[in-house]
Protein backbone atom coordinates (compact mmCIF):
# COMPACT_ATOMS: atom_id res chain seq x y z
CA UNK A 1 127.37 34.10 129.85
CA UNK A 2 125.33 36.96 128.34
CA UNK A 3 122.38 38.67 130.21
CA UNK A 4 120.24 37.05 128.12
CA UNK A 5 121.54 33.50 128.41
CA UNK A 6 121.45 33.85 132.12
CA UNK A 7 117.81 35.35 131.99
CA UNK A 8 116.66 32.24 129.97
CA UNK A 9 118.68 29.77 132.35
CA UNK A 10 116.71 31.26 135.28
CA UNK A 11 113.69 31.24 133.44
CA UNK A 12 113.86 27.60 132.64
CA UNK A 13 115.72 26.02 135.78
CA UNK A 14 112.63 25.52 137.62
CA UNK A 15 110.62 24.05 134.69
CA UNK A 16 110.83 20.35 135.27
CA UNK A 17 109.36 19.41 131.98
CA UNK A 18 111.44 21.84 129.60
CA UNK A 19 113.61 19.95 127.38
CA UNK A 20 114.57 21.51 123.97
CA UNK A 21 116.63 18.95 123.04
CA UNK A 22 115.37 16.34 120.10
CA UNK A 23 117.01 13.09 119.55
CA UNK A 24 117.15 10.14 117.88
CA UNK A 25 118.07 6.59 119.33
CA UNK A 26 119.51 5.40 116.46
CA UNK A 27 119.87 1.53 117.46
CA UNK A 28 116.13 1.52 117.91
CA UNK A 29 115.60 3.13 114.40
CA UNK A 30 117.59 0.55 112.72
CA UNK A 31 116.23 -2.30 114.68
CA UNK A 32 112.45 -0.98 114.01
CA UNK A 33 113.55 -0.08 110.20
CA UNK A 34 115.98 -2.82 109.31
CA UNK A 35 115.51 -5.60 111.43
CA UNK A 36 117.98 -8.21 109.97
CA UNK A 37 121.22 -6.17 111.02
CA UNK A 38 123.54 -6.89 112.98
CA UNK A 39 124.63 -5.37 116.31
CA UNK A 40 128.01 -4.85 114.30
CA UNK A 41 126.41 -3.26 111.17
CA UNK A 42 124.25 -0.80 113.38
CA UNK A 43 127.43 0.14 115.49
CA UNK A 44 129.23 1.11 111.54
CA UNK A 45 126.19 2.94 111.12
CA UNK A 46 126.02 4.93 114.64
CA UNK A 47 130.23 6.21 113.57
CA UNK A 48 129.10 6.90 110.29
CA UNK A 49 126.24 9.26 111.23
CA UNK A 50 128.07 10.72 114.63
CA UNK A 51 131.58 11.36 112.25
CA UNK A 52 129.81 13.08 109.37
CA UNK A 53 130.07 16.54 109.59
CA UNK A 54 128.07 16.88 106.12
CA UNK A 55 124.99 15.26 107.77
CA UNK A 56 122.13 16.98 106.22
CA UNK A 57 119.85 18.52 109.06
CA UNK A 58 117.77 20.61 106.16
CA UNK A 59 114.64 17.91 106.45
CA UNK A 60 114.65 17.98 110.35
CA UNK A 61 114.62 21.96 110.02
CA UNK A 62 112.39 22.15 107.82
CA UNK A 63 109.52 20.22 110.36
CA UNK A 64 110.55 22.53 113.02
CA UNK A 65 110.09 25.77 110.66
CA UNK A 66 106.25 23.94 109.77
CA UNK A 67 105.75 23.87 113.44
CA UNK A 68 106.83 26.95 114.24
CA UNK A 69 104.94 28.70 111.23
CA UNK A 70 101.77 26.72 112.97
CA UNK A 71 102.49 27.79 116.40
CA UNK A 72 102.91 31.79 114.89
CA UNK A 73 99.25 31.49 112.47
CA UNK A 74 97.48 29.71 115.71
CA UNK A 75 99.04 33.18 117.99
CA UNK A 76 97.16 35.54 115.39
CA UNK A 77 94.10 33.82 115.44
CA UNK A 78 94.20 34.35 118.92
């Protein structure tokens, strides 16, 4: 582990409530979304989504970049 990486570990070790990981529960989408499938079906689609290594992230980075572009205006205004 860099300098860095150990500088940020420090840094964040004693923040309870930092998290920068963003998930998805996927059975709860699909129940929520698509109510009449089965537990079967949503399992096909939970090793569909987990085994596809072309999944296409580009919309989910694209709502971080808009926050981040928000969070970088609102610091200049500042």
């Amino acid at each position: 582990m860099g300098r860095a990486s150990e500088r940020r570990a420090l840094f964040y070790e004693n923040d309870p409530d930092y998290d920068p990981f963003i998930g998805i529960d996927i059975n709860e989408y699909l129940i929520e979304n698509h109510p009449g499938m089965t537990l079967k079906q949503r399992r096909a689609v939970w090793r569909l989504c987990q085994a596809d290594d072309e999944l296409d992230w580009t919309p989910i980075h694209d709502e971080i970049d808009a926050w981040v572009r928000y969070v970088l205006d609102d610091a200049k205004e500042d």
